[in-house]
Protein backbone atom coordinates (compact mmCIF):
# COMPACT_ATOMS: atom_id res chain seq x y z
CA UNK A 1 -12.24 22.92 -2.30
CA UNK A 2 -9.44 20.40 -2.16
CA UNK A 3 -10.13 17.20 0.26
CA UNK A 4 -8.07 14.25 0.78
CA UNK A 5 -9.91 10.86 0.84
CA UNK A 6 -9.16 7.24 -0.17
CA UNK A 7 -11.54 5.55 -2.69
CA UNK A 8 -12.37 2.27 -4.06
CA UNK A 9 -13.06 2.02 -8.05
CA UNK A 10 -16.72 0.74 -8.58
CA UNK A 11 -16.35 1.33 -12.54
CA UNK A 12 -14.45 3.10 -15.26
CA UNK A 13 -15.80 4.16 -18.28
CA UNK A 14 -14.47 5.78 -21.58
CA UNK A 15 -15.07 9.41 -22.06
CA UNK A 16 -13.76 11.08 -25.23
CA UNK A 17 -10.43 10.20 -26.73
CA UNK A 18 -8.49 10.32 -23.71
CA UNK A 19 -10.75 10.46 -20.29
CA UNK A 20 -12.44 8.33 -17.95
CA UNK A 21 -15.52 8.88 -15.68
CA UNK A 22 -14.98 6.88 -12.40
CA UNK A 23 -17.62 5.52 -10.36
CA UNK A 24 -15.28 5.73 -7.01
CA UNK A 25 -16.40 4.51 -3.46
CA UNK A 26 -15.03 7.27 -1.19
CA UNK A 27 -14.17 7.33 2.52
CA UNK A 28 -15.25 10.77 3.24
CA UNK A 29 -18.42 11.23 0.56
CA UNK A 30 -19.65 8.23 -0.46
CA UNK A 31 -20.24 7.35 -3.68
CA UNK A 32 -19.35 9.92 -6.12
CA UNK A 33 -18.23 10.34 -10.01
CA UNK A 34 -15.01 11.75 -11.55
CA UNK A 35 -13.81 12.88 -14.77
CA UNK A 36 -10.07 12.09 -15.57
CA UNK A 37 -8.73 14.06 -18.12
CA UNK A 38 -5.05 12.16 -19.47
CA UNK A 39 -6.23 9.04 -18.24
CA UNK A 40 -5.89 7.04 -21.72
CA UNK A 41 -3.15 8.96 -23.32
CA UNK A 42 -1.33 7.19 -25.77
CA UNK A 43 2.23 8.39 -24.14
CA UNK A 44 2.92 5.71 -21.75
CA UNK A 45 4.76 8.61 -19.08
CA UNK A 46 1.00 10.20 -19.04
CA UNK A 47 -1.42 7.49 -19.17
CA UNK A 48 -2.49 6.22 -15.49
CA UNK A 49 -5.17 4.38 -16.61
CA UNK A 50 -3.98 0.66 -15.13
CA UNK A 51 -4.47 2.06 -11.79
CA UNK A 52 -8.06 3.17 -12.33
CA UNK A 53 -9.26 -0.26 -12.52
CA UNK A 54 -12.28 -1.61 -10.91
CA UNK A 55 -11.38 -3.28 -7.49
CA UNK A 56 -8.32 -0.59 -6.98
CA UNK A 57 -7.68 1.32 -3.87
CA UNK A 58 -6.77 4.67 -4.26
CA UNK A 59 -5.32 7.67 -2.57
CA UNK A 60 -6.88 10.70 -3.74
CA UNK A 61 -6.73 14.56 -3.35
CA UNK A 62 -10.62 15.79 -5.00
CA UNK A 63 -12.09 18.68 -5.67
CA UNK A 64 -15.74 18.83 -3.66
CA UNK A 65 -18.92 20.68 -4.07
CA UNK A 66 -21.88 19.33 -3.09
CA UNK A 67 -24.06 20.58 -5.39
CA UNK A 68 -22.10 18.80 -8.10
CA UNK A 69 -22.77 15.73 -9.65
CA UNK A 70 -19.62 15.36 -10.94
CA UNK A 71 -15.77 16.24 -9.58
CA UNK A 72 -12.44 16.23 -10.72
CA UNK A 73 -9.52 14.28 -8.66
CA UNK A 74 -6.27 17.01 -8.12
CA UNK A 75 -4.44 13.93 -7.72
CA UNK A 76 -4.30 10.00 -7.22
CA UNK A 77 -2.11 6.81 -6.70
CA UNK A 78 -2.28 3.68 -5.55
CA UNK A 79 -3.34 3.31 -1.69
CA UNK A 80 -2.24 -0.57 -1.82
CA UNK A 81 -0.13 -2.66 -4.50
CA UNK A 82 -1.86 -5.76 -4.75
CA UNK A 83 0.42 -8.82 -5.12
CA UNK A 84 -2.15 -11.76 -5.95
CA UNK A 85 -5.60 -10.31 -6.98
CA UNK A 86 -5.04 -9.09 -10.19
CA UNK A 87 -3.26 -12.59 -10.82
CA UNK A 88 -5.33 -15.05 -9.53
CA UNK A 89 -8.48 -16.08 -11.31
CA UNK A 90 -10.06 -16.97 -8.01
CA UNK A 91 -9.63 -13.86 -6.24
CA UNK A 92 -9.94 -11.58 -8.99
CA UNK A 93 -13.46 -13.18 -9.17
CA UNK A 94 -14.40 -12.82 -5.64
CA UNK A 95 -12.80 -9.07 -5.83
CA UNK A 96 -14.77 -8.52 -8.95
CA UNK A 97 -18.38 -9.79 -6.96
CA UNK A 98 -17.68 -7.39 -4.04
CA UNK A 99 -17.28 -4.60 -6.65
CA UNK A 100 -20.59 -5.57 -8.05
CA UNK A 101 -22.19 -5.82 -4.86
CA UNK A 102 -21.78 -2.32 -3.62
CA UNK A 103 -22.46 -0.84 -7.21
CA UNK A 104 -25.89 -2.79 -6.68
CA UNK A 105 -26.53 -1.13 -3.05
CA UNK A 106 -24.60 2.21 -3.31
CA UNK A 107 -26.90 4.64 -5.20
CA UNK A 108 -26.77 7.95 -2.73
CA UNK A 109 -23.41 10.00 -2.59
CA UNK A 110 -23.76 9.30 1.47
CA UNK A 111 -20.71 8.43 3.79
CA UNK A 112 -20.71 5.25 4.86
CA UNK A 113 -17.44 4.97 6.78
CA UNK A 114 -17.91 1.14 8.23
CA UNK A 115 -18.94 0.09 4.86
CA UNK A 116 -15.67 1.31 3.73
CA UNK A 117 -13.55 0.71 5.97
CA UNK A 118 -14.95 -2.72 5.92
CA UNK A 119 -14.53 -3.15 2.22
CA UNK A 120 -11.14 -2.05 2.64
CA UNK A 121 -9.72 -4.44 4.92
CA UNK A 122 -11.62 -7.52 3.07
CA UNK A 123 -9.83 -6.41 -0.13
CA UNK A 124 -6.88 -6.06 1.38
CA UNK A 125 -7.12 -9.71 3.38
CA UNK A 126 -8.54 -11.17 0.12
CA UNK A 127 -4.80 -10.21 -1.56
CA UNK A 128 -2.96 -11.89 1.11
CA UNK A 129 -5.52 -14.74 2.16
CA UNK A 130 -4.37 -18.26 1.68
CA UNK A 131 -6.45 -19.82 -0.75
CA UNK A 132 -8.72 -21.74 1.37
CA UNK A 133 -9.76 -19.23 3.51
CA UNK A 134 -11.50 -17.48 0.77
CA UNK A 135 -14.50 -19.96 -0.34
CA UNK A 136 -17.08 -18.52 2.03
CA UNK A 137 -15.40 -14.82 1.77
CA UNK A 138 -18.04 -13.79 -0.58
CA UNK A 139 -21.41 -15.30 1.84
CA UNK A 140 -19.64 -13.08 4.97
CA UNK A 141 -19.23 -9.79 3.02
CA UNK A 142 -22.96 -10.36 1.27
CA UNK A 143 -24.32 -11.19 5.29
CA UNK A 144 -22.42 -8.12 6.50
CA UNK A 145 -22.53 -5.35 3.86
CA UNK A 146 -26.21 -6.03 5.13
CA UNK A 147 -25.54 -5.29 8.68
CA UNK A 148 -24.07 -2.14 7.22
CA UNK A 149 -26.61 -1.01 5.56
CA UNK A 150 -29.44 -1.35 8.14
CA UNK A 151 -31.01 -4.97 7.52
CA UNK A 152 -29.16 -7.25 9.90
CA UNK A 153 -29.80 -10.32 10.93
CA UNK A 154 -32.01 -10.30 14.62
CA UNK A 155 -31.78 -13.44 16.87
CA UNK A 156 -29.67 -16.86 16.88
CA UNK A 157 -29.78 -20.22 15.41
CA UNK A 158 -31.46 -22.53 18.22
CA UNK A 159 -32.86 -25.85 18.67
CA UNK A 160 -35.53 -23.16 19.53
CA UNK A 161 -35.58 -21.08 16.43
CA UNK A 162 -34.50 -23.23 13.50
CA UNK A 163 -35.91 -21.18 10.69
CA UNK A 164 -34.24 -18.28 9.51
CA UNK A 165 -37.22 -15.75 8.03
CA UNK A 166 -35.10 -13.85 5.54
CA UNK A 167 -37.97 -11.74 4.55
CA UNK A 168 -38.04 -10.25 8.29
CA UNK A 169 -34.53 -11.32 9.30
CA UNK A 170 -35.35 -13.51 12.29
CA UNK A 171 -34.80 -16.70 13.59
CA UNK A 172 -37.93 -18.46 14.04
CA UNK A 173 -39.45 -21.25 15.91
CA UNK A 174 -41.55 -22.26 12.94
CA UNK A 175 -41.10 -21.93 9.13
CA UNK A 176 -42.63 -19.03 7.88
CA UNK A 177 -46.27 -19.43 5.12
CA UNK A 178 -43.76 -17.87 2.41
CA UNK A 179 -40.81 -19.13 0.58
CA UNK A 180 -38.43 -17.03 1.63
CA UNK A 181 -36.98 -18.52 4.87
CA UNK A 182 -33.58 -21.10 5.46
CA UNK A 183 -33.90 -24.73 6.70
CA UNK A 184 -31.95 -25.71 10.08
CA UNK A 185 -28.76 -26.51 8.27
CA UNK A 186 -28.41 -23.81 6.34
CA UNK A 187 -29.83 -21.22 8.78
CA UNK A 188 -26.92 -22.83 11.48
CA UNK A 189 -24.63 -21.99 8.75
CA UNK A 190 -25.55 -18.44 8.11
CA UNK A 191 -25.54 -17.92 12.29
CA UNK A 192 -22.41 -19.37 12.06
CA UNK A 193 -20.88 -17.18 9.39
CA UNK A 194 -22.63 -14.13 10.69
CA UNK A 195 -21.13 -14.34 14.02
CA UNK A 196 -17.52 -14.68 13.05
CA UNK A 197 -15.24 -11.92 14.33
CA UNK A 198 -13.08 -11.57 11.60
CA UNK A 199 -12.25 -13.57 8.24
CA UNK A 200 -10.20 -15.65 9.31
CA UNK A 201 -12.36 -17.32 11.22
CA UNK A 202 -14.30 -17.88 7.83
CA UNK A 203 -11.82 -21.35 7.11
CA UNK A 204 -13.34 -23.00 10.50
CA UNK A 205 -16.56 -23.63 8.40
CA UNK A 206 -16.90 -26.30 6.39
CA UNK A 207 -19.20 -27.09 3.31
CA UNK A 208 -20.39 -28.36 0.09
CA UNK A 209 -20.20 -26.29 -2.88
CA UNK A 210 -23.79 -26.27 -3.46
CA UNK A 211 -24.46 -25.18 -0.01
CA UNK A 212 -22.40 -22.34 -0.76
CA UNK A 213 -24.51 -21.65 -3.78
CA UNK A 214 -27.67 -21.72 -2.08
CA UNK A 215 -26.65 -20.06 0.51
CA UNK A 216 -25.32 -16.77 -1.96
CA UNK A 217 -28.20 -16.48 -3.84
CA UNK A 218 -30.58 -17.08 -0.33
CA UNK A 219 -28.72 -13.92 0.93
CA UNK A 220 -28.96 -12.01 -2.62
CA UNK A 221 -32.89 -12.86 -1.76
CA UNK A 222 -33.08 -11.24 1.21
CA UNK A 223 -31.25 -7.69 -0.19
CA UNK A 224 -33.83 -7.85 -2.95
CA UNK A 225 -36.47 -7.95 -0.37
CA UNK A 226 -35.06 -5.08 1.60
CA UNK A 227 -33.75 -2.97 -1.54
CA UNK A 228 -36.14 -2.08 -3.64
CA UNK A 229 -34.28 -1.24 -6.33
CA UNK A 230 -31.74 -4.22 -6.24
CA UNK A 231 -31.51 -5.68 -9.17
CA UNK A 232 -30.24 -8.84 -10.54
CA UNK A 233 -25.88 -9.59 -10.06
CA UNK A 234 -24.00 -11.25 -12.85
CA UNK A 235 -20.96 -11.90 -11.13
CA UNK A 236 -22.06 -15.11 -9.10
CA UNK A 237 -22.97 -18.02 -11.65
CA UNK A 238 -18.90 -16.61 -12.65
CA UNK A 239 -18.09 -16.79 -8.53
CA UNK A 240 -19.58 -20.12 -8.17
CA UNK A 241 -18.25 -21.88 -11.49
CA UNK A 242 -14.46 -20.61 -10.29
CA UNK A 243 -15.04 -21.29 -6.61
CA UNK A 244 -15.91 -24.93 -7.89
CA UNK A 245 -13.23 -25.22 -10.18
């Protein structure tokens, strides 16, 4: 049965002489898989393979059966043009850790419509954001593809509860007997980016590069400790070292 659905590329790999197998995040399944048969064809008219990259948004018209682990896509082109992220080393990078991100936490071919809708619009602002609006990008989509996917953050930063406890997600009045937990500053931080209303709020916060950096991998803590199987990202020792540049 033939649905129409947009879909963000999670990964593209080679299949044969001339096919890809797409790792797609969809809008109306999930997380599904689909072959490409053309995709790499030496005949430039044919090949569509530069718009199956990782990061892309597509349009899509699928074939759909549930009990399929695998589909085929009718038909597909771009569902926005970027104009900067493909160019820029510093967005590209930041594009290329939300990619990673989601291929860490999606493993179920669920819907998860916020999610991405979500990721949608931040790829879409990340194209068009002026450049230093996008430094702490990266620690608002980490804090809130959490939110999405059931482990939010409960409470406020307060002279009262100066501790964030990242292993149950709380503000605190007291540190917790375990490592995992944020000191004042950086829990005010986190409160602080968590309770933006949009991105563009993001550029009202202000701080050091290695806060950033503690702050990422603090967050990447707290998904392994509600994800079992989360395992460890590559993309932000790459994030970091461009972000600092």
């Amino acid at each position: 049965m033939l649905h129409k659905t947009r879909g963000i590329v999670l990964r593209a790999v080679k299949y044969g002489d001339t096919s890809l197998i797409l790792s797609v995040f969809t809008e109306l399944f999930g997380l599904q898989s689909y072959i490409v048969n053309g995709a790499r064809s030496s005949k430039p008219k044919a090949a569509k393979g530069n718009l199956l990259q990782p990061g892309n948004i597509l349009e899509m018209v699928v074939y759909h059966q549930d009990i399929k682990n695998i589909h085929r896509i009718s038909e597909f082109k771009l569902g926005h043009i970027y104009t900067s992220v493909q160019l820029n080393v510093v967005k590209n990078t930041v594009a290329l850790y939300i990619i990673e991100l989601l291929q860490k936490c999606l493993k179920q071919p669920e819907q998860h419509l916020e999610l991405y809708y979500f990721t949608e619009n931040t790829l879409r602002y990340l194209d068009l954001a002026p450049m230093p609006a996008i430094a702490n990008l990266p620690l608002y989509y980490t804090l809130k593809v959490g939110e999405q996917l059931g482990f939010r953050l409960n409470g406020h930063f307060s002279e009262y509860t100066p501790f964030l406890d990242l292993q149950e997600g709380t503000f605190t009045d007291l540190p917790p007997h375990h490592s995992y937990h944020l000191d004042p500053e950086c829990s005010e931080l986190t409160d602080r980016i968590f309770r933006c209303a949009g991105i563009p709020e993001l550029v009202t916060i202000t701080m050091n590069k290695d806060k950033r950096r503690r702050l990422l991998y603090a967050y990447l803590d707290f998904f392994q400790l509600h994800l079992p199987d989360f395992t460890e990202m590559h993309s932000p020792p790459i994030l970091h070292e461009i972000l600092d540049a």
